[in-house]
C-alpha atoms as a PDB file:
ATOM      1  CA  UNK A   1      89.411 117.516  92.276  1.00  0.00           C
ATOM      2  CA  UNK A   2      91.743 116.026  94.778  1.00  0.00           C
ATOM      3  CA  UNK A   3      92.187 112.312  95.967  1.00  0.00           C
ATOM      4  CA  UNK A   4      89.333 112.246  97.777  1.00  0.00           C
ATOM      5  CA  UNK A   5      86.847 112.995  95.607  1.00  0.00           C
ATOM      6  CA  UNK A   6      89.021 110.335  93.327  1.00  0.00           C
ATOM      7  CA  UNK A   7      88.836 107.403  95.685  1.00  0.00           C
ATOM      8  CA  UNK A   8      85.079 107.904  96.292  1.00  0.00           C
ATOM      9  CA  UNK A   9      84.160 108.212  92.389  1.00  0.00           C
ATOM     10  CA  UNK A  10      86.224 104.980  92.059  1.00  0.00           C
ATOM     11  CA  UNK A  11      84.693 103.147  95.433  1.00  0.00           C
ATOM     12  CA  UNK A  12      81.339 103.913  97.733  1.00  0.00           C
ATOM     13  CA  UNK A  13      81.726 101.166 100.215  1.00  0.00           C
ATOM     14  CA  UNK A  14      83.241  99.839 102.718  1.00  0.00           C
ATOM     15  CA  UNK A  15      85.803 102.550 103.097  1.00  0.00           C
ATOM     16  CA  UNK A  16      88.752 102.001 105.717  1.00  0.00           C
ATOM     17  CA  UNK A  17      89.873 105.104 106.945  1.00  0.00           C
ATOM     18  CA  UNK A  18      92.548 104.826 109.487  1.00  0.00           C
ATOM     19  CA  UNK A  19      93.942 107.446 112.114  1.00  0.00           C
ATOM     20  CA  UNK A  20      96.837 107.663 113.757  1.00  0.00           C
ATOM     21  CA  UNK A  21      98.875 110.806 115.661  1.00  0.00           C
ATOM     22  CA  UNK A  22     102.210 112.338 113.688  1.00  0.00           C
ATOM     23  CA  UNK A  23     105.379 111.459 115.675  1.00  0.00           C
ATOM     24  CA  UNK A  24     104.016 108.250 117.564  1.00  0.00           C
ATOM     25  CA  UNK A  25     105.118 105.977 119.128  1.00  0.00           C
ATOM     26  CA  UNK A  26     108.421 107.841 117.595  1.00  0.00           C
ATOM     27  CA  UNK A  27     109.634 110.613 115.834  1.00  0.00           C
ATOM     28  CA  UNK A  28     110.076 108.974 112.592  1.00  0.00           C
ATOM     29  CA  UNK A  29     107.238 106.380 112.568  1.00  0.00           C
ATOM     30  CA  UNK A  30     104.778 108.904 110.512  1.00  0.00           C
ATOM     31  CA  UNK A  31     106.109 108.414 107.028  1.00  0.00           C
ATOM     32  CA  UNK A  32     106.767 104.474 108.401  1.00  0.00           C
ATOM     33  CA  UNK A  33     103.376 103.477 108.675  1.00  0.00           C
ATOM     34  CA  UNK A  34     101.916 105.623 106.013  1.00  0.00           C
ATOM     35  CA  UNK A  35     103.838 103.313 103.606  1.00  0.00           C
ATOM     36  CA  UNK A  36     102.667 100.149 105.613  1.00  0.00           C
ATOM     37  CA  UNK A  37      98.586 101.377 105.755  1.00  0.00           C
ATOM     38  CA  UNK A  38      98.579 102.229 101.718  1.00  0.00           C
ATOM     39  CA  UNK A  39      99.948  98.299 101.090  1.00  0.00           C
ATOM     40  CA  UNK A  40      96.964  97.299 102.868  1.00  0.00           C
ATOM     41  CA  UNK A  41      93.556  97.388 102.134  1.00  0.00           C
ATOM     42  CA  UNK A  42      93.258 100.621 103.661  1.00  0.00           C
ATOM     43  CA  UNK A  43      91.419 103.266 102.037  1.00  0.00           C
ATOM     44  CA  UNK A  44      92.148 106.946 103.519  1.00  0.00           C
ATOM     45  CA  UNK A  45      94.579 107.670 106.188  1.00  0.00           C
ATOM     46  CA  UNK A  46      94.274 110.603 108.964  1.00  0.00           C
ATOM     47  CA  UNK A  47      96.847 111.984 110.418  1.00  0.00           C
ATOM     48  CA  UNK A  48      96.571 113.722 113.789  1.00  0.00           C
ATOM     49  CA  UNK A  49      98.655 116.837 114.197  1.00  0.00           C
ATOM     50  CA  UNK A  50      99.830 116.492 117.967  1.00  0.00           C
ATOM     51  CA  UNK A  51      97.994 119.190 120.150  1.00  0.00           C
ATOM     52  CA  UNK A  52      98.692 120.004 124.477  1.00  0.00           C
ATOM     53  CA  UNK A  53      95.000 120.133 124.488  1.00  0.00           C
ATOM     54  CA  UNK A  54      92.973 117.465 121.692  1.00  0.00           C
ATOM     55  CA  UNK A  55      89.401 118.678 123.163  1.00  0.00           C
ATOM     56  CA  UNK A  56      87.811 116.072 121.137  1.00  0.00           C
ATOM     57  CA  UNK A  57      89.950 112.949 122.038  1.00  0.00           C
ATOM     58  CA  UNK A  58      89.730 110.384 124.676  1.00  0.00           C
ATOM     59  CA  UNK A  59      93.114 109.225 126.726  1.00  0.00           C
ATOM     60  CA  UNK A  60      94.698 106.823 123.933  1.00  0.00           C
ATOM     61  CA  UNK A  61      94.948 109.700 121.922  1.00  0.00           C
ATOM     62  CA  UNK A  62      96.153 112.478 124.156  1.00  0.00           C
ATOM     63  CA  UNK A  63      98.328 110.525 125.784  1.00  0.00           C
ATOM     64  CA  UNK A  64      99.796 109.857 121.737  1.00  0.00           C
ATOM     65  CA  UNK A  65      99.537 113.489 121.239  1.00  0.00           C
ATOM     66  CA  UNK A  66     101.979 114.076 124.858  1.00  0.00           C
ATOM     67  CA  UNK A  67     104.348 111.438 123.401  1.00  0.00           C
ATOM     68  CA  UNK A  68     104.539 112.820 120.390  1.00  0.00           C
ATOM     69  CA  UNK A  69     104.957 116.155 121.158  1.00  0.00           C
ATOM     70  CA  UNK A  70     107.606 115.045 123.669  1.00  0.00           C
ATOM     71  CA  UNK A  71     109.425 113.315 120.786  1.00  0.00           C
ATOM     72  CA  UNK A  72     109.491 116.552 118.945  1.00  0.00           C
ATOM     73  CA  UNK A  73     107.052 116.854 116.262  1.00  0.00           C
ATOM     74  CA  UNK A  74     104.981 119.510 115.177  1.00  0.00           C
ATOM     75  CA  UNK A  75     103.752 121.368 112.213  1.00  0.00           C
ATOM     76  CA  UNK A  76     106.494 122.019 110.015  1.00  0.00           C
ATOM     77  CA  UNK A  77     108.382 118.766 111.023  1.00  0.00           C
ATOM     78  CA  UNK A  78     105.389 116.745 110.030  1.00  0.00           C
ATOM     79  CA  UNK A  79     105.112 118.716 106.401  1.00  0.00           C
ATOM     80  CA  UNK A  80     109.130 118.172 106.234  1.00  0.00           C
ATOM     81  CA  UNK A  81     108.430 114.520 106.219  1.00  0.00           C
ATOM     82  CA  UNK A  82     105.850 114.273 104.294  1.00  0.00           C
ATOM     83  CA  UNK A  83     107.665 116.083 101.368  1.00  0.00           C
ATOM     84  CA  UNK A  84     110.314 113.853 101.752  1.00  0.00           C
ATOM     85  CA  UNK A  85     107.912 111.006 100.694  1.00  0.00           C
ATOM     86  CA  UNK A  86     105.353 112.961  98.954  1.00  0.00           C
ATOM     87  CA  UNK A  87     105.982 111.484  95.759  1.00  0.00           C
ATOM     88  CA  UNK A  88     105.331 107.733  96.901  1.00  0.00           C
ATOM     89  CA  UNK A  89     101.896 108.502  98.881  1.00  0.00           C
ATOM     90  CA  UNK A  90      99.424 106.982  96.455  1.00  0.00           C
ATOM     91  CA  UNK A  91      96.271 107.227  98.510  1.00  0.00           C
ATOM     92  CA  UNK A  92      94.356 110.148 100.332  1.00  0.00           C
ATOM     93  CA  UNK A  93      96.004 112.008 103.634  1.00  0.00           C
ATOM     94  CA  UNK A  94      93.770 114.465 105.477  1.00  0.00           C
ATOM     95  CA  UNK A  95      95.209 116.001 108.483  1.00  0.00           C
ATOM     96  CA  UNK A  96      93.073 116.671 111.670  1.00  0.00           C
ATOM     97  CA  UNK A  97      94.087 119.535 114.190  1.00  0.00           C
ATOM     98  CA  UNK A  98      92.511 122.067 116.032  1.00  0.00           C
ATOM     99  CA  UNK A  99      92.250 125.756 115.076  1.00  0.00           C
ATOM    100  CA  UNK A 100      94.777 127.314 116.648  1.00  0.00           C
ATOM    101  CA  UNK A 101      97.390 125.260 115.127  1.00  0.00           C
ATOM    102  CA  UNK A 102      96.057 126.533 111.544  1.00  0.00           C
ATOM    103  CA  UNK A 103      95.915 129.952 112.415  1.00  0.00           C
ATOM    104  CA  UNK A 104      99.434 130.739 114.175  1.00  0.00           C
ATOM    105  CA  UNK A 105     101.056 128.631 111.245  1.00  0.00           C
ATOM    106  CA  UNK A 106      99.343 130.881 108.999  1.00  0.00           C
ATOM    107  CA  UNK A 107      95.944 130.119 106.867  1.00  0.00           C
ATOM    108  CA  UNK A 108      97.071 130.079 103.748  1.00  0.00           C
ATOM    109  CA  UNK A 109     100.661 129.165 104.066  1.00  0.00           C
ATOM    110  CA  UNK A 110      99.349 125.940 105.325  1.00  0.00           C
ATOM    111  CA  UNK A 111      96.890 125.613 102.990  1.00  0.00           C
ATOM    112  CA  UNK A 112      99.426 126.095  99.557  1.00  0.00           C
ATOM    113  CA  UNK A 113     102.064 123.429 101.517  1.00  0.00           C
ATOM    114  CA  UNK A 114      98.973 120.982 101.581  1.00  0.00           C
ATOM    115  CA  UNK A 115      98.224 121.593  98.234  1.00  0.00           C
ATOM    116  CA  UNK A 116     102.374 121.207  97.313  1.00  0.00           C
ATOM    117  CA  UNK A 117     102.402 117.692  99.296  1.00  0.00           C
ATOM    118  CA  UNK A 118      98.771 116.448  97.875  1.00  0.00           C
ATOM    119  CA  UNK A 119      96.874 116.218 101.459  1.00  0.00           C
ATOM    120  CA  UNK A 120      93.737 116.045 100.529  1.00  0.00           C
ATOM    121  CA  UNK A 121      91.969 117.356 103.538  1.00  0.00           C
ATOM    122  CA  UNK A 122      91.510 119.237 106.738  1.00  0.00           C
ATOM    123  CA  UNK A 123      89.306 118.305 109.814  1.00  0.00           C
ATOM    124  CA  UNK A 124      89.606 121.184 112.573  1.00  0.00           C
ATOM    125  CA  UNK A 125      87.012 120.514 114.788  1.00  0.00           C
ATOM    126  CA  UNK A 126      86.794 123.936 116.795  1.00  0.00           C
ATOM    127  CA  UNK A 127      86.795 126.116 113.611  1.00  0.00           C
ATOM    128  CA  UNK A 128      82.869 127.174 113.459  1.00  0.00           C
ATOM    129  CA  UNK A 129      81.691 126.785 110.131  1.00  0.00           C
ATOM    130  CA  UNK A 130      79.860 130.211 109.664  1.00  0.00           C
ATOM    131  CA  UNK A 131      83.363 131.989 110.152  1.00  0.00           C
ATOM    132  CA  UNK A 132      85.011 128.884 107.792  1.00  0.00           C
ATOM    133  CA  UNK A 133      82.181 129.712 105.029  1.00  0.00           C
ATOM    134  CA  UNK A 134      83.440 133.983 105.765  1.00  0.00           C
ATOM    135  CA  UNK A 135      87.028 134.017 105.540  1.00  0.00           C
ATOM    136  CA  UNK A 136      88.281 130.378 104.700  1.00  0.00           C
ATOM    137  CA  UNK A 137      85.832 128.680 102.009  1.00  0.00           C
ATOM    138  CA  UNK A 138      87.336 130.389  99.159  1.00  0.00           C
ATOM    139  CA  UNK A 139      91.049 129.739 100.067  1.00  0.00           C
ATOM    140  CA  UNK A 140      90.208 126.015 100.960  1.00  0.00           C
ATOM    141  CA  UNK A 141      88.487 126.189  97.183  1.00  0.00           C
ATOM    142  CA  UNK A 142      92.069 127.859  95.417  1.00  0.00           C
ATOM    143  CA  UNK A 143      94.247 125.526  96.973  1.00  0.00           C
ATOM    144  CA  UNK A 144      91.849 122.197  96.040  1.00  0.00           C
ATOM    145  CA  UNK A 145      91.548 121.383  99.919  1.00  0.00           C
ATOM    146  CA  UNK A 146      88.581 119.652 101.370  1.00  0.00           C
ATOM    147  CA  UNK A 147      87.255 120.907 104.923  1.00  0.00           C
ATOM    148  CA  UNK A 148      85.557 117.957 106.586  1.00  0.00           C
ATOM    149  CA  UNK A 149      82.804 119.020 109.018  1.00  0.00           C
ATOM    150  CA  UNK A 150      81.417 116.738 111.875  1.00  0.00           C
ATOM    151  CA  UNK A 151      77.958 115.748 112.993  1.00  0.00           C
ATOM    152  CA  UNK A 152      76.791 114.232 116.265  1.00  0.00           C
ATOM    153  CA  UNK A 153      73.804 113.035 117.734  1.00  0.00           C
ATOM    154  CA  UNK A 154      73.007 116.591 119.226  1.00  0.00           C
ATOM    155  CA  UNK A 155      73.154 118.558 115.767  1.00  0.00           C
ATOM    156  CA  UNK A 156      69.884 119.517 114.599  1.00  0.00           C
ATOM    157  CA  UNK A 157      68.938 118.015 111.470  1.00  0.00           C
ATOM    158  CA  UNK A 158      68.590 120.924 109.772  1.00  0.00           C
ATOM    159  CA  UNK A 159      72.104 121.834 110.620  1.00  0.00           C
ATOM    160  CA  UNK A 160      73.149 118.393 109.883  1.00  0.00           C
ATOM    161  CA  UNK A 161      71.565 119.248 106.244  1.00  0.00           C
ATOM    162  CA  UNK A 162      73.711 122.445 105.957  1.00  0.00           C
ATOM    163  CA  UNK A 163      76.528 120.733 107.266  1.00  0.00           C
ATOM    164  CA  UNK A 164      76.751 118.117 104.379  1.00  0.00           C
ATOM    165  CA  UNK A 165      76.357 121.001 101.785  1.00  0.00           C
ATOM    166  CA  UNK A 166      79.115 122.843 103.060  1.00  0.00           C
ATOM    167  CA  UNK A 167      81.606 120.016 103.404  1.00  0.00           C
ATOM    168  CA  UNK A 168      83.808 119.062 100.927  1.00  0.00           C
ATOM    169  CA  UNK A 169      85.119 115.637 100.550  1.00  0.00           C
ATOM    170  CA  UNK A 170      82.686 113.739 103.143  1.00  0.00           C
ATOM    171  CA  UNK A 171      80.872 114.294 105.894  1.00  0.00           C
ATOM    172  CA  UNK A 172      82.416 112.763 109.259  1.00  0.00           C
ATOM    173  CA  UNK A 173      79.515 111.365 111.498  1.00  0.00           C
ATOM    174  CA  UNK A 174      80.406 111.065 115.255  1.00  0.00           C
ATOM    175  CA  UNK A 175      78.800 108.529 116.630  1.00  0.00           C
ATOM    176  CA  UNK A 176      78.321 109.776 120.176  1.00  0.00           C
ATOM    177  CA  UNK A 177      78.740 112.793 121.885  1.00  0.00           C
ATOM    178  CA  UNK A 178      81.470 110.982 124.096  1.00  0.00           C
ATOM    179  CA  UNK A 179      85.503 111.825 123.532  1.00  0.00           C
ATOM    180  CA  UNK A 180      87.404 109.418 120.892  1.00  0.00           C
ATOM    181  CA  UNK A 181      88.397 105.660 122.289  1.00  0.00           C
ATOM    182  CA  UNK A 182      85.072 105.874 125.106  1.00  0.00           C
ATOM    183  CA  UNK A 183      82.389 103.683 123.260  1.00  0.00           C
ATOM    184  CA  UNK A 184      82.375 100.260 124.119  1.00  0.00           C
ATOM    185  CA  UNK A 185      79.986  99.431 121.401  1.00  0.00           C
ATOM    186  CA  UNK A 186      77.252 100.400 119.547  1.00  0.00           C
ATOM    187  CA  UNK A 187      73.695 100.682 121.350  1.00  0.00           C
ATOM    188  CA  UNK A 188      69.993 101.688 120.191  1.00  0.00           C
ATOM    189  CA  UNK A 189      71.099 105.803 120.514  1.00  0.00           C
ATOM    190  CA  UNK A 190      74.083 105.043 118.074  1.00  0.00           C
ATOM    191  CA  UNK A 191      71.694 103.077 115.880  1.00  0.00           C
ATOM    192  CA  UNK A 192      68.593 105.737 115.760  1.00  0.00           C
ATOM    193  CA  UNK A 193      71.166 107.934 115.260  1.00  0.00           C
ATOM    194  CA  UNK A 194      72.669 106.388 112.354  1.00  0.00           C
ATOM    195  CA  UNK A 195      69.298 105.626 110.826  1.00  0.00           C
ATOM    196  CA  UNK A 196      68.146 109.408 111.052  1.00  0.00           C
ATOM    197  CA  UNK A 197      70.884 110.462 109.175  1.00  0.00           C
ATOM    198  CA  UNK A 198      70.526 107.879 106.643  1.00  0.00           C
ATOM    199  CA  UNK A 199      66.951 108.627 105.881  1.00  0.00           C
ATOM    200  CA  UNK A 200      67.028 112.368 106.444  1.00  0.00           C
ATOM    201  CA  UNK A 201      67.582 115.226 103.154  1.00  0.00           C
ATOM    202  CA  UNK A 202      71.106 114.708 103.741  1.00  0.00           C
ATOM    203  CA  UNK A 203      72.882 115.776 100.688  1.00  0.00           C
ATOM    204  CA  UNK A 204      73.137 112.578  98.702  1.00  0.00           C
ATOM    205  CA  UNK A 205      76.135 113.345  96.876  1.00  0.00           C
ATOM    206  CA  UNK A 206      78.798 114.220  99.713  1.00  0.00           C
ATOM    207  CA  UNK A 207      79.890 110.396 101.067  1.00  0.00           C
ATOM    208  CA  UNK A 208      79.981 109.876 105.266  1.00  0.00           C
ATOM    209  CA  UNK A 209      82.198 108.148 107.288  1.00  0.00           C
ATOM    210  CA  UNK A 210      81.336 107.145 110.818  1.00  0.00           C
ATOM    211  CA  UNK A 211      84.139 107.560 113.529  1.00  0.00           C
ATOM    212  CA  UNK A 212      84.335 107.416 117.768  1.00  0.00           C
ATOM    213  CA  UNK A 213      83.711 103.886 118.353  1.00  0.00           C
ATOM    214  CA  UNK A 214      84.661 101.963 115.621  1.00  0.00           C
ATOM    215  CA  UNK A 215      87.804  99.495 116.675  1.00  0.00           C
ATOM    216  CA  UNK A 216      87.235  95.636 115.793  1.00  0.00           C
ATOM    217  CA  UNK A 217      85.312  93.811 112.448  1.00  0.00           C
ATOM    218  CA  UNK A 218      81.509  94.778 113.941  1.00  0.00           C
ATOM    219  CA  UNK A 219      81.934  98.011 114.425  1.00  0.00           C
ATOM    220  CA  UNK A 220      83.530  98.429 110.804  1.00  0.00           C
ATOM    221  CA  UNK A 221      81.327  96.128 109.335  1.00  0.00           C
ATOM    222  CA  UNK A 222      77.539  98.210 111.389  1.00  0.00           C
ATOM    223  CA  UNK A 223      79.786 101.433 110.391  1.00  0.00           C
ATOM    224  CA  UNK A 224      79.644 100.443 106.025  1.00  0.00           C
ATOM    225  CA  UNK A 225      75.483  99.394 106.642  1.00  0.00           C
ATOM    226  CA  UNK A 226      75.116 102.904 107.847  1.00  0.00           C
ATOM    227  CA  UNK A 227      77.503 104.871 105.713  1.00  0.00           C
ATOM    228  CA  UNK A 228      79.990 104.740 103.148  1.00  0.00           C
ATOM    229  CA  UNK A 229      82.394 103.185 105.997  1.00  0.00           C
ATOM    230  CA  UNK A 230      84.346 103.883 108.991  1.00  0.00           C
ATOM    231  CA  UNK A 231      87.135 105.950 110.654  1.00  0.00           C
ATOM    232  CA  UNK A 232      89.057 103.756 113.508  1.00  0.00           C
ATOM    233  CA  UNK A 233      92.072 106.137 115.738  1.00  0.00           C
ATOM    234  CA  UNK A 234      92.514 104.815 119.076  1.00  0.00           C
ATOM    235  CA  UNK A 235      91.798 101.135 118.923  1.00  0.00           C
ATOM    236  CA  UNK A 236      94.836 101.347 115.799  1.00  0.00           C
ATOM    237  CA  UNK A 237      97.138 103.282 117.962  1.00  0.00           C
ATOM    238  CA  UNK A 238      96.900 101.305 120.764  1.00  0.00           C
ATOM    239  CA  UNK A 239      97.493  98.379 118.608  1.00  0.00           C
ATOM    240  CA  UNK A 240     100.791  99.945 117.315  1.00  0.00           C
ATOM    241  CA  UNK A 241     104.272  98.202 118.990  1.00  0.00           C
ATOM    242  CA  UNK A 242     107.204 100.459 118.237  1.00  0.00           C
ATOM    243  CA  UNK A 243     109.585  97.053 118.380  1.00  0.00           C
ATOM    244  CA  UNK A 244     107.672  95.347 115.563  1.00  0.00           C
ATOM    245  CA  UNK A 245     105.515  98.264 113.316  1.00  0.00           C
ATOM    246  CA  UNK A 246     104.864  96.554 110.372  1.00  0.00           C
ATOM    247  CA  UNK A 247     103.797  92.883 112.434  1.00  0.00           C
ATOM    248  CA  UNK A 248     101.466  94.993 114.412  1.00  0.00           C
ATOM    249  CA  UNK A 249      99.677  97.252 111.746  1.00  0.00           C
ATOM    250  CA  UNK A 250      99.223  94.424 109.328  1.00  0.00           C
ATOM    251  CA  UNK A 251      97.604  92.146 112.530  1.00  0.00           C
ATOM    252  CA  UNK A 252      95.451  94.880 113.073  1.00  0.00           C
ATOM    253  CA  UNK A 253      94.040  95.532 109.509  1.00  0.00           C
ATOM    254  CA  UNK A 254      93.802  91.962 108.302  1.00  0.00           C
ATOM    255  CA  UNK A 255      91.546  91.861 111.638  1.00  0.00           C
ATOM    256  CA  UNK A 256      89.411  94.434 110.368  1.00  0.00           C
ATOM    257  CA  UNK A 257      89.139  93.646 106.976  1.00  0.00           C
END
């Protein structure tokens, strides 16, 4: 069992999972607002492991991911700091990145450093679940980390079904098939959507969280009627101000919450 599974044994609602890119706005702020979001009424924090080409993300977020990566961060830099601080992290981290990041770092050399510096999770959107299930599911299993899956609106329900048996952790719900930071709100699609999920043979006992879209009170607040809560990236990192971190981040939560 890992901090996931913790927090959601310990809380089903209303769950405030923020994102944010590693090395942005610079190439210490990681660790600096991690220990500003887990004074807050925040919940779960994702970080984004900067990427030349974030397939799934809208402009706020690449254009975090070019700063950051311009600023120097990557991989092992971003597990350096976190082991710095690993000891003071008292909530759950998952870390989001792409395959090819996992792969040339190596599978399960990333995979025992997660397990060293307690992140809780791993969202890699391009890895395709039956090869995940082939070569990965065990090694995710030894080294107690979760692989987080995504749904959207075109999955089949069926696959949506065997999606939410395979993941580990919680199941992450896109709200649209748009790219991150592109919904202005939610409409009826988002809503049918939502309500098809809710209703369907989803496997009861893995929690969701809805993300793409969700960036002010509403959306967080529709997000929780729907689901377990809600996962907000670029509306947060586009509220960040280098100048004044703390001011900004706690502006933006108490908005939210």
């Amino acid at each position: 069992m890992n901090r996931i599974h913790d927090l959601f044994k310990k809380k089903n609602k209303k769950i405030l999972c923020i994102y944010f890119t590693a090395g942005y706005p610079n190439i210490d702020s990681t660790i600096k607002i991690v220990k500003i979001l887990q004074k807050l009424p925040v919940d779960l924090i994702e970080i984004g492991i900067p990427y030349s080409d974030p397939l799934a993300d809208g402009m706020i977020i690449q254009n975090s991911n070019k700063i950051s990566l311009k600023n120097g961060m990557n991989i092992s830099y971003l597990f350096s700091e976190i082991e710095k601080f690993k000891e003071h992290i008292t909530i759950p981290v998952v870390l989001m990145g792409y395959y090819n990041q996992f792969y040339k770092f190596g599978e399960e050399k990333f995979l025992k450093i997660c397990k060293k510096l307690n992140i809780s999770g791993l969202i890699l959107p391009d890895l395709p679940v039956e090869y995940f299930i082939k070569k990965y599911r065990d090694l995710f299993k030894k080294y107690s980390v979760s692989m987080i899956f995504l749904v959207t609106p075109k999955t089949d329900l069926n696959r949506a079904i065997f999606l939410s048996k395979i993941s580990n952790g919680f199941l992450y719900l896109v709200s649209s098939n748009s790219i991150t930071g592109e919904i202005d709100c939610f409409g009826k699609e988002q809503i049918s959507f939502f309500n098809k999920i809710k209703k369907s043979y989803i496997n009861k006992n893995i929690p969701i969280l809805i993300g793409f879209g969700i960036k002010d009170k509403n959306t967080f607040e529709l997000s929780c009627k729907y689901a377990n809560g809600g996962i907000i990236g670029s509306s947060f990192i586009q509220s960040l101000d280098a100048n004044n971190l703390e001011s900004s981040i706690k502006k933006y939560i108490t908005s939210i919450i």
